[in-house]
Protein backbone atom coordinates (compact mmCIF):
# COMPACT_ATOMS: atom_id res chain seq x y z
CA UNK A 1 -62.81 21.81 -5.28
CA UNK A 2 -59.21 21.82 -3.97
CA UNK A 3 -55.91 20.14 -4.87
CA UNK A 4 -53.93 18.47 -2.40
CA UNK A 5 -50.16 16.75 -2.83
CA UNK A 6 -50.00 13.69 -1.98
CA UNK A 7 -46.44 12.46 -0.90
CA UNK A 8 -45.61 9.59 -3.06
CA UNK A 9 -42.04 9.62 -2.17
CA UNK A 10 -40.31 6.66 0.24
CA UNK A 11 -38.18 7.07 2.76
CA UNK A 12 -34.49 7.09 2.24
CA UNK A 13 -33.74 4.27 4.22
CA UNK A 14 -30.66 2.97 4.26
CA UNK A 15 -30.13 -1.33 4.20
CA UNK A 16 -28.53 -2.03 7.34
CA UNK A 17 -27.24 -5.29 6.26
CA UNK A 18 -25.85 -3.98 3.38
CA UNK A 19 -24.17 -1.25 5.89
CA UNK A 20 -23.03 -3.94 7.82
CA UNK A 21 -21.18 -5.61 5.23
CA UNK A 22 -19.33 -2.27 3.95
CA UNK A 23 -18.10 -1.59 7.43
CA UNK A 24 -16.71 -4.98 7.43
CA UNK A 25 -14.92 -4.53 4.25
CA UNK A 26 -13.54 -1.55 5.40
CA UNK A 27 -12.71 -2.91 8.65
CA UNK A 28 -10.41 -5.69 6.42
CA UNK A 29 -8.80 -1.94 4.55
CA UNK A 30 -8.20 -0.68 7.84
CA UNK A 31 -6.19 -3.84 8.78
CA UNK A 32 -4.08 -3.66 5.83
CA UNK A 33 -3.68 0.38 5.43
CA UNK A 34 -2.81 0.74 9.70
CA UNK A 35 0.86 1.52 9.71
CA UNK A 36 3.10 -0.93 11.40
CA UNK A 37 4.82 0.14 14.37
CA UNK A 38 7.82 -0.61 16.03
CA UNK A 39 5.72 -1.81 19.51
CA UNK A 40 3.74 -4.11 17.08
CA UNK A 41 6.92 -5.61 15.36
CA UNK A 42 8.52 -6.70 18.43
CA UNK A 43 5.37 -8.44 19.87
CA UNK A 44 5.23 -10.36 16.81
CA UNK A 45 8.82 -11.01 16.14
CA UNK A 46 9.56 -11.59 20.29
CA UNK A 47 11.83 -8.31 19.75
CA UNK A 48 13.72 -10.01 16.99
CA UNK A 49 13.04 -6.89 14.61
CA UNK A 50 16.42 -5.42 14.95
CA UNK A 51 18.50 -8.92 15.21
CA UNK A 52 16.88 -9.78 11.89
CA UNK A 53 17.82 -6.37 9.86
CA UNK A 54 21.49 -6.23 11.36
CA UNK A 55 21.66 -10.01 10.27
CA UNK A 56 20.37 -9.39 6.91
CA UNK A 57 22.84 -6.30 6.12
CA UNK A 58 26.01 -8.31 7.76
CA UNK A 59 25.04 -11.16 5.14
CA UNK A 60 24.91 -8.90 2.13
CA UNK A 61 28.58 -7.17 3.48
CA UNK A 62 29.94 -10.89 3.57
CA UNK A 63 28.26 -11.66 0.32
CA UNK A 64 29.92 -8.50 -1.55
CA UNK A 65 33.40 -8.51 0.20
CA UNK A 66 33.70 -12.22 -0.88
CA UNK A 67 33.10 -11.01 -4.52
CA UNK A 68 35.45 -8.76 -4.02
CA UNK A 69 38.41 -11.37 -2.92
CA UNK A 70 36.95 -13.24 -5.35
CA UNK A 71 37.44 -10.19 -8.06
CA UNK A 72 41.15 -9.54 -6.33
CA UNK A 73 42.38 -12.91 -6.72
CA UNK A 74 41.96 -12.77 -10.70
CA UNK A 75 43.14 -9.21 -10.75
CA UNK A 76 45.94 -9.11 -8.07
CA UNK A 77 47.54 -5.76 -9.38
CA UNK A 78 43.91 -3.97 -8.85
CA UNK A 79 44.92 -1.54 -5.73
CA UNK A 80 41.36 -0.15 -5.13
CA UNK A 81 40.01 -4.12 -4.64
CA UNK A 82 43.08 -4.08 -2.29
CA UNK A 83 42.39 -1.28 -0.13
CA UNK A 84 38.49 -1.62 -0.43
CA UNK A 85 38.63 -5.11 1.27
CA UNK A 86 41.14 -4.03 3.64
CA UNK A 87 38.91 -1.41 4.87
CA UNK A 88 35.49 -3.35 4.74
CA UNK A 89 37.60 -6.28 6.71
CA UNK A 90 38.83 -3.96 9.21
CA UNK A 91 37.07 -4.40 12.95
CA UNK A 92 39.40 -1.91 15.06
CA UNK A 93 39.99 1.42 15.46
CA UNK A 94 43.59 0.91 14.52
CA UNK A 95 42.92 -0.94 11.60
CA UNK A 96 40.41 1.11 10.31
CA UNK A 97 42.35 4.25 10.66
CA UNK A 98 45.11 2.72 8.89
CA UNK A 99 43.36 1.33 6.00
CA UNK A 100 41.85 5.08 5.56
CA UNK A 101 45.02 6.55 5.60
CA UNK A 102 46.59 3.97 3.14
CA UNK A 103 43.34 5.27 1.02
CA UNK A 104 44.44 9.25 1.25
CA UNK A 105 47.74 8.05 0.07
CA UNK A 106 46.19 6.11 -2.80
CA UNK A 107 46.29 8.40 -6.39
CA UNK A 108 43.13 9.72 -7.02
CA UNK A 109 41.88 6.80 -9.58
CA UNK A 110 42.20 4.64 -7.11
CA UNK A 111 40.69 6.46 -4.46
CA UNK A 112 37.45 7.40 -6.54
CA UNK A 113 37.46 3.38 -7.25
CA UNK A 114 37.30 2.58 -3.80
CA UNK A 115 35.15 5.51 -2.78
CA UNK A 116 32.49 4.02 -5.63
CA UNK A 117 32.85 -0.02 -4.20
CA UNK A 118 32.09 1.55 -0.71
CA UNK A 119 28.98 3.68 -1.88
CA UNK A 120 28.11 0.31 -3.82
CA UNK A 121 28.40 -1.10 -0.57
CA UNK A 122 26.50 1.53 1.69
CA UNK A 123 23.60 1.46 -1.22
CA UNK A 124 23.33 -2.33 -1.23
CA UNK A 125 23.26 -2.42 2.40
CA UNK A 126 20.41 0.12 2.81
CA UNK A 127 18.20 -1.79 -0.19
CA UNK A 128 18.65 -4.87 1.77
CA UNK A 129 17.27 -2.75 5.48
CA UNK A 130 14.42 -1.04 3.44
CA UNK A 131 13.30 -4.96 2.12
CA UNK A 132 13.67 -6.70 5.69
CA UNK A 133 11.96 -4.06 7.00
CA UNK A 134 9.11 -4.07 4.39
CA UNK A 135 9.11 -7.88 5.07
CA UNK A 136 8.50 -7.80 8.55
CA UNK A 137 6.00 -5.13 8.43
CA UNK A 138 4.15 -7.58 6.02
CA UNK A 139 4.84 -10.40 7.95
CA UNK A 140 3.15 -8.43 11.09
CA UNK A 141 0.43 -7.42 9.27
CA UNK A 142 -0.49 -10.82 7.80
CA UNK A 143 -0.47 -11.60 12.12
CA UNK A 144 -3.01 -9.21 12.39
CA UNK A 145 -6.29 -10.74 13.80
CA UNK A 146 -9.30 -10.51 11.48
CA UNK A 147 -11.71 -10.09 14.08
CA UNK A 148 -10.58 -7.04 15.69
CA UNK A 149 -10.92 -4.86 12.36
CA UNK A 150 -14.12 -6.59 10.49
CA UNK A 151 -15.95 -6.67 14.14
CA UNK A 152 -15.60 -3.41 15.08
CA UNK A 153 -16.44 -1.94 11.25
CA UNK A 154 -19.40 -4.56 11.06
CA UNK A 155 -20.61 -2.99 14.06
CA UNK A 156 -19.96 0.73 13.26
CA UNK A 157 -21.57 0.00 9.57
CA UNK A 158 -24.86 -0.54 11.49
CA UNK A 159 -24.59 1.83 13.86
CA UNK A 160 -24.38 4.46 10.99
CA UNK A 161 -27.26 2.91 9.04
CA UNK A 162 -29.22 2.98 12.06
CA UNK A 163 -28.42 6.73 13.04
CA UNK A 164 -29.06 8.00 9.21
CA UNK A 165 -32.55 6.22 9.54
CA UNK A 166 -33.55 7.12 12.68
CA UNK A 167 -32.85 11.16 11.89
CA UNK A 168 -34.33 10.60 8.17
CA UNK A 169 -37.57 9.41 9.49
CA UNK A 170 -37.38 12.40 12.40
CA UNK A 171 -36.60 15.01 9.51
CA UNK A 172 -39.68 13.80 7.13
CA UNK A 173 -42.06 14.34 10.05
């Protein structure tokens, strides 16, 4: 008498719905995690992008220099308020070379005050670009059509269940 194995075993199919519905919800990833580019933020915005940030940093210069005045009007002996709003106020060449040089003449306290109110400036200005820009790339992003990301991962989610059970079924024989 002889002894023969019998396979038991199932194949290792794979659920193609199921597939289906992981390559949609990665499709929906992929349409969150795509870096923004520049191409895709001025078809959204109508090439608005750059109005917007330069808008957004002029209204946080206006907002601090009028703080400023504000601060120099209570404290009219403080020079580095003085020379600080001269400078941020100036819009020619002449006048900004002349409110630099009244700066080099300035003691040194004063001149480290009004080198710290301009890097408070500068700093402020940049946090205010990094959120307008992380604003609009949201704001693009939320734009983004749903149906060209879940579509195409739908479809690639059963083309990959498909291919796995096609070559599992061609390995077992």
């Amino acid at each position: 008498m002889q002894v023969s194995v019998i396979n038991t075993t199932e194949p290792k199919n794979v659920s193609i719905p199921r597939a289906m519905a992981v390559g949609g919800a990665t499709g929906l990833a992929v349409r969150y995690a795509l870096p923004v580019y520049k191409p895709e933020m001025d078809y959204v915005l109508f090439n608005k992008s750059d109005v917007i940030k330069e808008d957004n940093m002029k209204a946080v210069k206006k907002v601090i220099i009028e703080k400023a005045q504000e601060a120099f009007k209570s404290d009219k002996e403080n020079e580095a308020l003085k020379l600080f709003i001269k400078r941020a106020k100036a819009e020619t060449t002449q006048q900004i070379k002349t409110a630099k040089n009244a700066i080099k003449k300035a003691p040194q306290e004063v001149q480290e005050n009004v080198k710290n109110l301009v890097n408070d400036l500068a700093a402020r200005m940049q946090a205010s670009k990094n959120i307008t820009i992380a604003n609009i790339k949201n704001a693009v992003r939320q734009q983004r059509p749903y149906s060209h990301f879940i579509l195409p991962g739908v479809a690639l989610g059963a083309l990959v269940a498909y291919a796995y059970n096609v070559v599992g079924t061609i390995k077992e024989d």
